[in-house]
C-alpha atoms as a PDB file:
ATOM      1  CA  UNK A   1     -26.698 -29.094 -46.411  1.00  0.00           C
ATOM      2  CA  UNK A   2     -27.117 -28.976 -42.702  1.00  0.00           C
ATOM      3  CA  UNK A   3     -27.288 -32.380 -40.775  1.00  0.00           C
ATOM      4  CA  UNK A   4     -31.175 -32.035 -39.743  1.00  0.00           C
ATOM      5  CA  UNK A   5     -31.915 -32.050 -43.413  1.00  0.00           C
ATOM      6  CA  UNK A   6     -29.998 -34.971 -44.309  1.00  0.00           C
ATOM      7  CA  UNK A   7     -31.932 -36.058 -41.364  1.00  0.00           C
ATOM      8  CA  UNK A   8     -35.091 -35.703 -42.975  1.00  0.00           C
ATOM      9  CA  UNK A   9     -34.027 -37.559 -46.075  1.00  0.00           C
ATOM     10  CA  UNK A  10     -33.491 -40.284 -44.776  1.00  0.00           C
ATOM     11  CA  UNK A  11     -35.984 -42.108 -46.258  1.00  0.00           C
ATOM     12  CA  UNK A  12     -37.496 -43.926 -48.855  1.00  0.00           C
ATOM     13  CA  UNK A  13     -36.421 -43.500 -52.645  1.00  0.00           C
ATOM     14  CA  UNK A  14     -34.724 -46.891 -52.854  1.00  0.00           C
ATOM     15  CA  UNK A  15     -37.590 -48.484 -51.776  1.00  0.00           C
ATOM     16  CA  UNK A  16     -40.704 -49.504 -55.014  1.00  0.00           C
ATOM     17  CA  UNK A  17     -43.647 -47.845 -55.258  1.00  0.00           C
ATOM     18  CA  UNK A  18     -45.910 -50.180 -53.782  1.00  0.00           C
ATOM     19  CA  UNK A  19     -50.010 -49.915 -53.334  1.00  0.00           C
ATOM     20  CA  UNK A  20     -50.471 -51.779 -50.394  1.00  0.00           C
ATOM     21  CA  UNK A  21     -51.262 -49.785 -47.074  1.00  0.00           C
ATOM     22  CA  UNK A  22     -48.115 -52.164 -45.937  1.00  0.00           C
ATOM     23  CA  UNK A  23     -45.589 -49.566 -47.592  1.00  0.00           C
ATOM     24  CA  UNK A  24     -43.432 -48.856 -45.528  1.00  0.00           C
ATOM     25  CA  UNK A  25     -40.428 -45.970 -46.967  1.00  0.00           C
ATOM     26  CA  UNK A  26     -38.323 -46.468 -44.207  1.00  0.00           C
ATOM     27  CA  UNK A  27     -35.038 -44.761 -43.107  1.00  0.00           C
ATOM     28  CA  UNK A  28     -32.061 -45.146 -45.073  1.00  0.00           C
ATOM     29  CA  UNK A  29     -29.035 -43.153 -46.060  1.00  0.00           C
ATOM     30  CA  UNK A  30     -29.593 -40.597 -48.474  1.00  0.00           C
ATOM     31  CA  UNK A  31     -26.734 -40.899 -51.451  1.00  0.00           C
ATOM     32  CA  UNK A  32     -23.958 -39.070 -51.616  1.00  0.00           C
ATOM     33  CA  UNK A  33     -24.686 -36.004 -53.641  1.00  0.00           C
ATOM     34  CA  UNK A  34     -27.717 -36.054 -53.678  1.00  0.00           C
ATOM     35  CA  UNK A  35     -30.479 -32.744 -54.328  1.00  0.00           C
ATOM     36  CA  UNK A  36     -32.394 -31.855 -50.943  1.00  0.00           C
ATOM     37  CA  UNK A  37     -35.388 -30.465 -52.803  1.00  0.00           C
ATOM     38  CA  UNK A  38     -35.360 -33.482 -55.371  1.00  0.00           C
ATOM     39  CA  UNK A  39     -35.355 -35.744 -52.426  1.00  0.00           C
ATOM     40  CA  UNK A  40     -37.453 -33.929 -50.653  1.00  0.00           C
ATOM     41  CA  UNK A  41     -40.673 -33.511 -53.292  1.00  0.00           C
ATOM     42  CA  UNK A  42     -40.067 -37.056 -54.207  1.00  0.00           C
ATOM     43  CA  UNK A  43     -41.884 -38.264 -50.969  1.00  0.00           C
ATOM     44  CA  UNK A  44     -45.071 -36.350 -52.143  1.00  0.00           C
ATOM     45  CA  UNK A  45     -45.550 -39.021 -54.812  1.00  0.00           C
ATOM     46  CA  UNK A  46     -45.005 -41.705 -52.866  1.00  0.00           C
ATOM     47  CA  UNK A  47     -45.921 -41.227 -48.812  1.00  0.00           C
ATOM     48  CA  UNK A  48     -46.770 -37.388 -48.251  1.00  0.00           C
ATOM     49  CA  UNK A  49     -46.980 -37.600 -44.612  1.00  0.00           C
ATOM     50  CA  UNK A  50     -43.860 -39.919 -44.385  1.00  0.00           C
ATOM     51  CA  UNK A  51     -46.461 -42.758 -42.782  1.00  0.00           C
ATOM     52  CA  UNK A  52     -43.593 -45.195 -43.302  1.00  0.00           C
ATOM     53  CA  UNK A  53     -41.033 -43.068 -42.003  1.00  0.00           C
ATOM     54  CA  UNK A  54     -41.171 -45.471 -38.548  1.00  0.00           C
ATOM     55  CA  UNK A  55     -43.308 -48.226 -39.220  1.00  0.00           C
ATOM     56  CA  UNK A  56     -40.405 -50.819 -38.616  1.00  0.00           C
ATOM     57  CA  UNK A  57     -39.602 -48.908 -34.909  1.00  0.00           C
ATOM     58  CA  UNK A  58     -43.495 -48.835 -34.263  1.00  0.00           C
ATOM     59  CA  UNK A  59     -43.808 -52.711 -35.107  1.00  0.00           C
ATOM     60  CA  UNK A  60     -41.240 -53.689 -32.769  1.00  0.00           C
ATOM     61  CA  UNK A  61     -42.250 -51.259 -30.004  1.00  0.00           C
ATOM     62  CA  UNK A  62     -45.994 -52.545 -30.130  1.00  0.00           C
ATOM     63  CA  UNK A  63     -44.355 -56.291 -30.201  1.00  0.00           C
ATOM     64  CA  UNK A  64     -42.388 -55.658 -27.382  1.00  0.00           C
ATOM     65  CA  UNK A  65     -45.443 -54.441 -25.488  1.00  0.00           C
ATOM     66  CA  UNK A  66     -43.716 -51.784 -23.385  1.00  0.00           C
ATOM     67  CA  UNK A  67     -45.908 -49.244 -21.956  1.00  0.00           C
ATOM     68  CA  UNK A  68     -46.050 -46.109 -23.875  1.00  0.00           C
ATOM     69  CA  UNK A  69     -46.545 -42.328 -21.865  1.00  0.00           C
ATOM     70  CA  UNK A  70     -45.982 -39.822 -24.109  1.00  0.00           C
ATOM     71  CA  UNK A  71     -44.891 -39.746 -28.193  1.00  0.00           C
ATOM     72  CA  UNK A  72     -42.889 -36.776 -28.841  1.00  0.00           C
ATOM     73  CA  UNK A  73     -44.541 -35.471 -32.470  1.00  0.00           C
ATOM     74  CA  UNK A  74     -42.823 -33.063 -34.450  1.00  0.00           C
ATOM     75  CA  UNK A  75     -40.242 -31.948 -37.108  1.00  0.00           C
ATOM     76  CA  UNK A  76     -36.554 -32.031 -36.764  1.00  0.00           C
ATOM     77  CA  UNK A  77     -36.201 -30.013 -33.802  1.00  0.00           C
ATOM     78  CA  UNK A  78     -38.215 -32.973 -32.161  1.00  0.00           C
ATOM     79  CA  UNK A  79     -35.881 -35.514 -34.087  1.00  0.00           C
ATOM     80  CA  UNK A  80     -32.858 -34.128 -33.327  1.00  0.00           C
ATOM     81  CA  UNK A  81     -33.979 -34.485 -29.850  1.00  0.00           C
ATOM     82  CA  UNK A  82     -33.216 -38.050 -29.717  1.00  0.00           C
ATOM     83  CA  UNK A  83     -30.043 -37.382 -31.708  1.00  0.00           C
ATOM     84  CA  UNK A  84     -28.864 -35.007 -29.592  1.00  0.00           C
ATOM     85  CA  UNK A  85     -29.545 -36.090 -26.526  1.00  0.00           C
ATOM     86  CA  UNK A  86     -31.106 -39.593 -26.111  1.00  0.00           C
ATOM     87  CA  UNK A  87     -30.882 -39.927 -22.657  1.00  0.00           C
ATOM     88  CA  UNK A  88     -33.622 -37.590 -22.461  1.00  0.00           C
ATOM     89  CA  UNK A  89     -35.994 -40.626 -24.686  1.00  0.00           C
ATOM     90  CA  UNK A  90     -36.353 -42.727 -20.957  1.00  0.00           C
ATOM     91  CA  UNK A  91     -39.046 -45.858 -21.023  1.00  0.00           C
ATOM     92  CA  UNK A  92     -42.227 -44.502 -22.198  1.00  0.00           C
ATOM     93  CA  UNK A  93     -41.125 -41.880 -24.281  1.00  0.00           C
ATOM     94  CA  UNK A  94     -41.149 -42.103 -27.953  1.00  0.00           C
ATOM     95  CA  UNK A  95     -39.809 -39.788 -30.443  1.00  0.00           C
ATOM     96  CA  UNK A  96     -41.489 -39.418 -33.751  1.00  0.00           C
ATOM     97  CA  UNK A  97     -39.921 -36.164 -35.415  1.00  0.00           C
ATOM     98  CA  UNK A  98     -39.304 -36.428 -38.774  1.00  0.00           C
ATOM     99  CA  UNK A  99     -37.161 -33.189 -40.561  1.00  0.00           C
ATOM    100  CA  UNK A 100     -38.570 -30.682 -42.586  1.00  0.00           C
ATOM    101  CA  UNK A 101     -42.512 -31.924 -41.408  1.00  0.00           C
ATOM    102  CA  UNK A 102     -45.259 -29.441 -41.824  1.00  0.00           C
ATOM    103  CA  UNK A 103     -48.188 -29.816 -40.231  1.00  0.00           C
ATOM    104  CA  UNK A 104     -50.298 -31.039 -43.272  1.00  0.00           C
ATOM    105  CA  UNK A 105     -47.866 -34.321 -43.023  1.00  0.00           C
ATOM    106  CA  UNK A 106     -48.275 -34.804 -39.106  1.00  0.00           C
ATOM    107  CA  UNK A 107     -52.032 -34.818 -39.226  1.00  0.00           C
ATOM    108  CA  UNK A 108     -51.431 -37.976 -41.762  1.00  0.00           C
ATOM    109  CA  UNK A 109     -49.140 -39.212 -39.226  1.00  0.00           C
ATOM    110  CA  UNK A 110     -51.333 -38.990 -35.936  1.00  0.00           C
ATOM    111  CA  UNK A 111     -52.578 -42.824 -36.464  1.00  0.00           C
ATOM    112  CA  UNK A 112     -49.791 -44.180 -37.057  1.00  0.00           C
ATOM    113  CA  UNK A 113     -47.161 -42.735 -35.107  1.00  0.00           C
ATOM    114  CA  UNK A 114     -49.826 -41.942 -32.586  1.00  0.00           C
ATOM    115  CA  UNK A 115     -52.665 -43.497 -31.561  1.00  0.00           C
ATOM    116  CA  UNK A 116     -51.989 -47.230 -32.885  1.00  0.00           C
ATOM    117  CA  UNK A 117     -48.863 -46.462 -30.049  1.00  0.00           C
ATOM    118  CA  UNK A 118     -51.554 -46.148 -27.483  1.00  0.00           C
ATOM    119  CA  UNK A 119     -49.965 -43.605 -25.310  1.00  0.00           C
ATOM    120  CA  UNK A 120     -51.267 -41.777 -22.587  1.00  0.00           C
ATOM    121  CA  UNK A 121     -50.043 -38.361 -24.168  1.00  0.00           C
ATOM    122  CA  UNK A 122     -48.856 -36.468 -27.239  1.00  0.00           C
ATOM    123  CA  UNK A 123     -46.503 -33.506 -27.305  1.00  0.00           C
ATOM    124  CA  UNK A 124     -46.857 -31.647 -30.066  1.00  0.00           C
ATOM    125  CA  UNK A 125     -44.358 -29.116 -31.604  1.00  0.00           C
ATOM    126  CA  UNK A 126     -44.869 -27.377 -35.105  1.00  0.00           C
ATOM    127  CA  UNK A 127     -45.287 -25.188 -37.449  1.00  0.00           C
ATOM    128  CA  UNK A 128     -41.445 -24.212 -37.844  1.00  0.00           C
ATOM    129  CA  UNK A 129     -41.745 -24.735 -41.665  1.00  0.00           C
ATOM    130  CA  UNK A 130     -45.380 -24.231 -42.254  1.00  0.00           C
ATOM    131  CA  UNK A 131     -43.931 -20.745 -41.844  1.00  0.00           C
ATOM    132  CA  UNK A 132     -40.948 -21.650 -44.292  1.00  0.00           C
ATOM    133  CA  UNK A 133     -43.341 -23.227 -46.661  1.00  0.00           C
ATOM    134  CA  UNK A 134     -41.598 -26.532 -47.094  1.00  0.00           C
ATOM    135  CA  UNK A 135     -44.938 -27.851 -48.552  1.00  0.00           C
ATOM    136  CA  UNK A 136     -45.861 -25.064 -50.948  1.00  0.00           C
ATOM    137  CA  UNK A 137     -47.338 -21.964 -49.041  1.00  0.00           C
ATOM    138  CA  UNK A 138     -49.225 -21.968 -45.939  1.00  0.00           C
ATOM    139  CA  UNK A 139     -52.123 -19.638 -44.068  1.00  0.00           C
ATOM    140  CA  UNK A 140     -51.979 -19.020 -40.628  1.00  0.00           C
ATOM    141  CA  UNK A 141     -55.345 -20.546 -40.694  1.00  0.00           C
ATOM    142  CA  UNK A 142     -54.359 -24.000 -42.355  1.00  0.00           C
ATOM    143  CA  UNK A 143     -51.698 -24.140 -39.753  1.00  0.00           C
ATOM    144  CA  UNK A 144     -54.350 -23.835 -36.773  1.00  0.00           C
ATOM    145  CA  UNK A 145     -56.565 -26.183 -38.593  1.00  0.00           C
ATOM    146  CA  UNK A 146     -54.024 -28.715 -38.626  1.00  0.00           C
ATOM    147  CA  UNK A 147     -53.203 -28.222 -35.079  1.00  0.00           C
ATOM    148  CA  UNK A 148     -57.024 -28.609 -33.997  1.00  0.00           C
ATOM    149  CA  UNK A 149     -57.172 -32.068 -36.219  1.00  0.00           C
ATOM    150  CA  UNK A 150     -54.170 -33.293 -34.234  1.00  0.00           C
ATOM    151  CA  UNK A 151     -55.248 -32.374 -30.863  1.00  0.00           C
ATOM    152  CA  UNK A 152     -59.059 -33.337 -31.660  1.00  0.00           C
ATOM    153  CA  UNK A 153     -57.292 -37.027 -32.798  1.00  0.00           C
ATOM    154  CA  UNK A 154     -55.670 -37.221 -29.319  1.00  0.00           C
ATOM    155  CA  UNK A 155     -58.195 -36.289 -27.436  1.00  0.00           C
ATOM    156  CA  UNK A 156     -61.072 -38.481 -28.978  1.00  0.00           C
ATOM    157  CA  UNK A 157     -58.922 -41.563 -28.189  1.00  0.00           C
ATOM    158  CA  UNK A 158     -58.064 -40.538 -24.833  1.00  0.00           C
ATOM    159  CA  UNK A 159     -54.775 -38.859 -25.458  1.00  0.00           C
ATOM    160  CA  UNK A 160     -53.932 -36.255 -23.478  1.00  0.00           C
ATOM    161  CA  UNK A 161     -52.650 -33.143 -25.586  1.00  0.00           C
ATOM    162  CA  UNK A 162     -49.316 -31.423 -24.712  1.00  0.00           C
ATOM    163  CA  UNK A 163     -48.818 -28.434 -26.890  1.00  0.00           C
ATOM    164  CA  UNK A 164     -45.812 -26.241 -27.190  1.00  0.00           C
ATOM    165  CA  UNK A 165     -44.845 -22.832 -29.147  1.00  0.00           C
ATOM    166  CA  UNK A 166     -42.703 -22.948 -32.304  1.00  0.00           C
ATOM    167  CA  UNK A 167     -39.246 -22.052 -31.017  1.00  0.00           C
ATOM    168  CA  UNK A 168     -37.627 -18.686 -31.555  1.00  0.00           C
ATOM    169  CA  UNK A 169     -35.965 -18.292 -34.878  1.00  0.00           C
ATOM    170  CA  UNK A 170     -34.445 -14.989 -36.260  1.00  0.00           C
ATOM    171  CA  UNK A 171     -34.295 -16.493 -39.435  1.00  0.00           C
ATOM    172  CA  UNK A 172     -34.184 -19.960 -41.502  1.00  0.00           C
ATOM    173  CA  UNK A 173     -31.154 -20.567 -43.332  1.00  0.00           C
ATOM    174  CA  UNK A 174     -33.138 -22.348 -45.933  1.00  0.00           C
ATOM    175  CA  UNK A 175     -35.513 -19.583 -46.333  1.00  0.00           C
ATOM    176  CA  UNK A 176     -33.376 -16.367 -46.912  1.00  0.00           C
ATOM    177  CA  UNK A 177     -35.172 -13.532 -46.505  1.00  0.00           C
ATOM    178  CA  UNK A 178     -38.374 -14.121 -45.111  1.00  0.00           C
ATOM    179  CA  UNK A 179     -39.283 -12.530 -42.015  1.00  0.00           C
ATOM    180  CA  UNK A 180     -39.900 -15.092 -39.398  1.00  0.00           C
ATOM    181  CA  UNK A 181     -40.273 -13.614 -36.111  1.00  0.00           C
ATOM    182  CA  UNK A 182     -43.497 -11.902 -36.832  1.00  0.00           C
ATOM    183  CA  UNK A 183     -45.018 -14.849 -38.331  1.00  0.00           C
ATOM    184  CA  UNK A 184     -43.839 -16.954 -35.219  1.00  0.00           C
ATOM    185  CA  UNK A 185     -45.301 -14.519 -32.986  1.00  0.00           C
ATOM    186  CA  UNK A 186     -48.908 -14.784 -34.302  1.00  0.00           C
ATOM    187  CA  UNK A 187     -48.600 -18.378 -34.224  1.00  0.00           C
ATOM    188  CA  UNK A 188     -47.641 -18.871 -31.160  1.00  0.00           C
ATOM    189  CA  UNK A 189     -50.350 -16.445 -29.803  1.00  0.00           C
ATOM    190  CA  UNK A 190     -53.021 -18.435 -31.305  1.00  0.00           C
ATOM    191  CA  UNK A 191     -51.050 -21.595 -30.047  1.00  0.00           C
ATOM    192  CA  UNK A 192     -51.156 -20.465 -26.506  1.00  0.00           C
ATOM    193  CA  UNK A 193     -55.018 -19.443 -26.268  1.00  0.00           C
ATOM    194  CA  UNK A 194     -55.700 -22.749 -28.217  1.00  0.00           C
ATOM    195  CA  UNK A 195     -53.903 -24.748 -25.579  1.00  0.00           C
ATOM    196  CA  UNK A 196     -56.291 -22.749 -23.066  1.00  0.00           C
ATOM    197  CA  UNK A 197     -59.840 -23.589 -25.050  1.00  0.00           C
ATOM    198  CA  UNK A 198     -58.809 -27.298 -25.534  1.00  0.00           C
ATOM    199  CA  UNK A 199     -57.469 -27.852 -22.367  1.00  0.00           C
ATOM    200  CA  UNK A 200     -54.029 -28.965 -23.448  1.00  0.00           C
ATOM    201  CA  UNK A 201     -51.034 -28.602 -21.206  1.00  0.00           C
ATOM    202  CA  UNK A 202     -48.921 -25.489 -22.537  1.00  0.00           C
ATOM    203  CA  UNK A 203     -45.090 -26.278 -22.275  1.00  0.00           C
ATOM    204  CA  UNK A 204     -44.138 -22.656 -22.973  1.00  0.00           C
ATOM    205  CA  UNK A 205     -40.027 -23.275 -23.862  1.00  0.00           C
ATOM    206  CA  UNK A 206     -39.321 -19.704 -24.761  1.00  0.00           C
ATOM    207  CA  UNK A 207     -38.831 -18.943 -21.080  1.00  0.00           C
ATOM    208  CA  UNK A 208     -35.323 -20.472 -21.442  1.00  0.00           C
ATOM    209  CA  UNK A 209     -34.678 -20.099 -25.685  1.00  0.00           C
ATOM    210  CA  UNK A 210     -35.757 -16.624 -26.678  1.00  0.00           C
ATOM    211  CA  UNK A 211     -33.359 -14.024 -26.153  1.00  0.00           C
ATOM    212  CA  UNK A 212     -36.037 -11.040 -25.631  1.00  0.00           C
ATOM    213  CA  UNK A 213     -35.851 -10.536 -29.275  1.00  0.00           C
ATOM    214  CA  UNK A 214     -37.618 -13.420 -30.830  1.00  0.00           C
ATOM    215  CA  UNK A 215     -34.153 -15.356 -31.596  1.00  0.00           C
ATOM    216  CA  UNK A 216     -32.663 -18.586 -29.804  1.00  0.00           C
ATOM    217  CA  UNK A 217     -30.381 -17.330 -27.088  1.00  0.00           C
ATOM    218  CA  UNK A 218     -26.433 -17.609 -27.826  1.00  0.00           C
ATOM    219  CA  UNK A 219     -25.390 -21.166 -28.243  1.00  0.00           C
ATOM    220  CA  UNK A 220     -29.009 -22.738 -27.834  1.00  0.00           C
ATOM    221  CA  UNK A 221     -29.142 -23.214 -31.574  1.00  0.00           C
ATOM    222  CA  UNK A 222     -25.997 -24.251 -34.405  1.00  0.00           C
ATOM    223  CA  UNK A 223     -28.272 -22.141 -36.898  1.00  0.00           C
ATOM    224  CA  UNK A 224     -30.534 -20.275 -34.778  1.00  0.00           C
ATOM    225  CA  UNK A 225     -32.927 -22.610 -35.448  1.00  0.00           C
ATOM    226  CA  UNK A 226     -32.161 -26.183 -34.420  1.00  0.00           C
ATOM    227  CA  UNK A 227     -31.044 -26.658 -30.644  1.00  0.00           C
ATOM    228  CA  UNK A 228     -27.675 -27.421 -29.410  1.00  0.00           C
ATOM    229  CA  UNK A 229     -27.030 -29.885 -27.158  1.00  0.00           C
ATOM    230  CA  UNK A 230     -27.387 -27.159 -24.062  1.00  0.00           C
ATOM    231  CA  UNK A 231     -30.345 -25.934 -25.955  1.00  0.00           C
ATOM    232  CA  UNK A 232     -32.601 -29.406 -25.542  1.00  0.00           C
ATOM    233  CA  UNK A 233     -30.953 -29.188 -21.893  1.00  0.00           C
ATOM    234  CA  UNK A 234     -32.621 -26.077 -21.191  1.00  0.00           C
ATOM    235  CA  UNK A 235     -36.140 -27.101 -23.006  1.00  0.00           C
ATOM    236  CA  UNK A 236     -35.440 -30.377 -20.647  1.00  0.00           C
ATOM    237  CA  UNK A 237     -36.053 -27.526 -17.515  1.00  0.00           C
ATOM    238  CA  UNK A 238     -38.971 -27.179 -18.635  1.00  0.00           C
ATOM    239  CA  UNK A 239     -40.772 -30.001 -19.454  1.00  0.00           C
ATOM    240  CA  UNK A 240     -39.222 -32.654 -17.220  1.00  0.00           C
ATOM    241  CA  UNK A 241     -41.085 -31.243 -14.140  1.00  0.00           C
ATOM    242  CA  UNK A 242     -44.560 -31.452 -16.248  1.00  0.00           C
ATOM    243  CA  UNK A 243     -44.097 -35.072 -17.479  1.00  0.00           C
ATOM    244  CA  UNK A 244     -42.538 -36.319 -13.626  1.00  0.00           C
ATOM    245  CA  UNK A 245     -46.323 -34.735 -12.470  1.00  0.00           C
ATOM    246  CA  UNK A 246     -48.075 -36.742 -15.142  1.00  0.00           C
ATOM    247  CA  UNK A 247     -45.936 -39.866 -15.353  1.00  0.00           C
ATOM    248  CA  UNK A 248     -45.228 -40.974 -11.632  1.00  0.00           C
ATOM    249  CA  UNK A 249     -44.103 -44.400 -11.514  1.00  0.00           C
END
């Protein structure tokens, strides 16, 4: 089990199933031996979208008041962001990846990892396992649809819209077999014109991850999916100078 998944299930098993909006399944260590897929379909009966996932971090973050730019939404190559390199997470930027994520889950997500944060931006990066179907099987289409709900969230509560490709994979080690760079492709060139039509900044990290091929670039990725260390240095390249534009302080 790689260490983005046991990332991911971090979560909420231990906690009881409660009714109350209040619910909160929040991070905790997954037990030792556990099943990733058991783990991992048990949040569908409980929180789909993971809603919980930060609600203690977003209670203290709106109690301590502090000025919110830009929440970093996504799946665990967002989360391992922070893990990887936190330095990157200065004041007024918040990361709210959570592993394995499609976009079905986000769009639950956009309220309360989003907009109750009040920022001034989103950055959005999926669709890495709508492609792997980590939530049963996806369309294209469905994918797109989530991606317009998200953006269409932002925008109608003044949130500006940062959108970027799904990152170059060759394959995913928990999907053997299925042909991903195609599938990425097509995604991405719907992502890209949709940026366009909205209006949403495109951060286009592929300059500095593909290899020409559709695959991360040597050493970028430990599976040649999730980035290295030097990997989120060289996606920092590229959005750093687009968030120092936006963000001047």
């Amino acid at each position: 089990m790689t260490i983005e998944r046991r990332r991911f299930l971090q979560g909420a098993l231990a906690a009881p199933l409660l009714l109350s909006s209040e619910a909160a399944f929040a991070k905790q260590s997954m037990p030792a031996g556990a099943d990733w897929t058991e783990w991992f379909h048990g949040w569908f009966e409980r929180d789909f979208g993971m809603t919980g996932y930060y609600a203690e971090d977003n209670a203290k973050l709106l109690a301590s008041r502090e000025p919110v730019d830009i929440v970093f939404m996504g799946d665990s190559i967002t989360e391992g962001w922070m893990d990887k390199r936190p330095g990157f997470f200065t004041r007024g930027r918040i990361d709210r990846g959570i592993g394995g994520q499609t976009t079905s889950q986000m769009v639950l997500r956009m309220f309360s990892d989003v907009v109750n944060l009040k920022p001034k931006a989103v950055h959005i990066m999926a669709g890495t396992n709508d492609i792997a179907g980590n939530t049963g099987p996806m369309t294209a289409k469905m994918t797109e649809n989530n991606i317009e709900a998200m953006s269409d969230i932002a925008r109608r509560h003044g949130i500006k819209v940062l959108l970027a490709p799904v990152p170059p994979a060759a394959s995913f080690p928990w999907r053997p077999g299925l042909e991903t760079r195609p599938r990425i492709a097509e995604l991405n060139r719907w992502l890209e014109r949709f940026a366009k039509r909205s209006g949403a900044t495109w951060v286009d990290y592929r300059r500095v991850l593909d290899d020409g091929t559709g695959a991360m670039k040597p050493r970028l990725a430990s599976d040649g999916v999730h980035p290295t260390e030097a990997g989120y240095d060289a996606m920092a390249t590229v959005i750093e100078p687009i968030l120092r534009k936006m963000f001047r302080r």
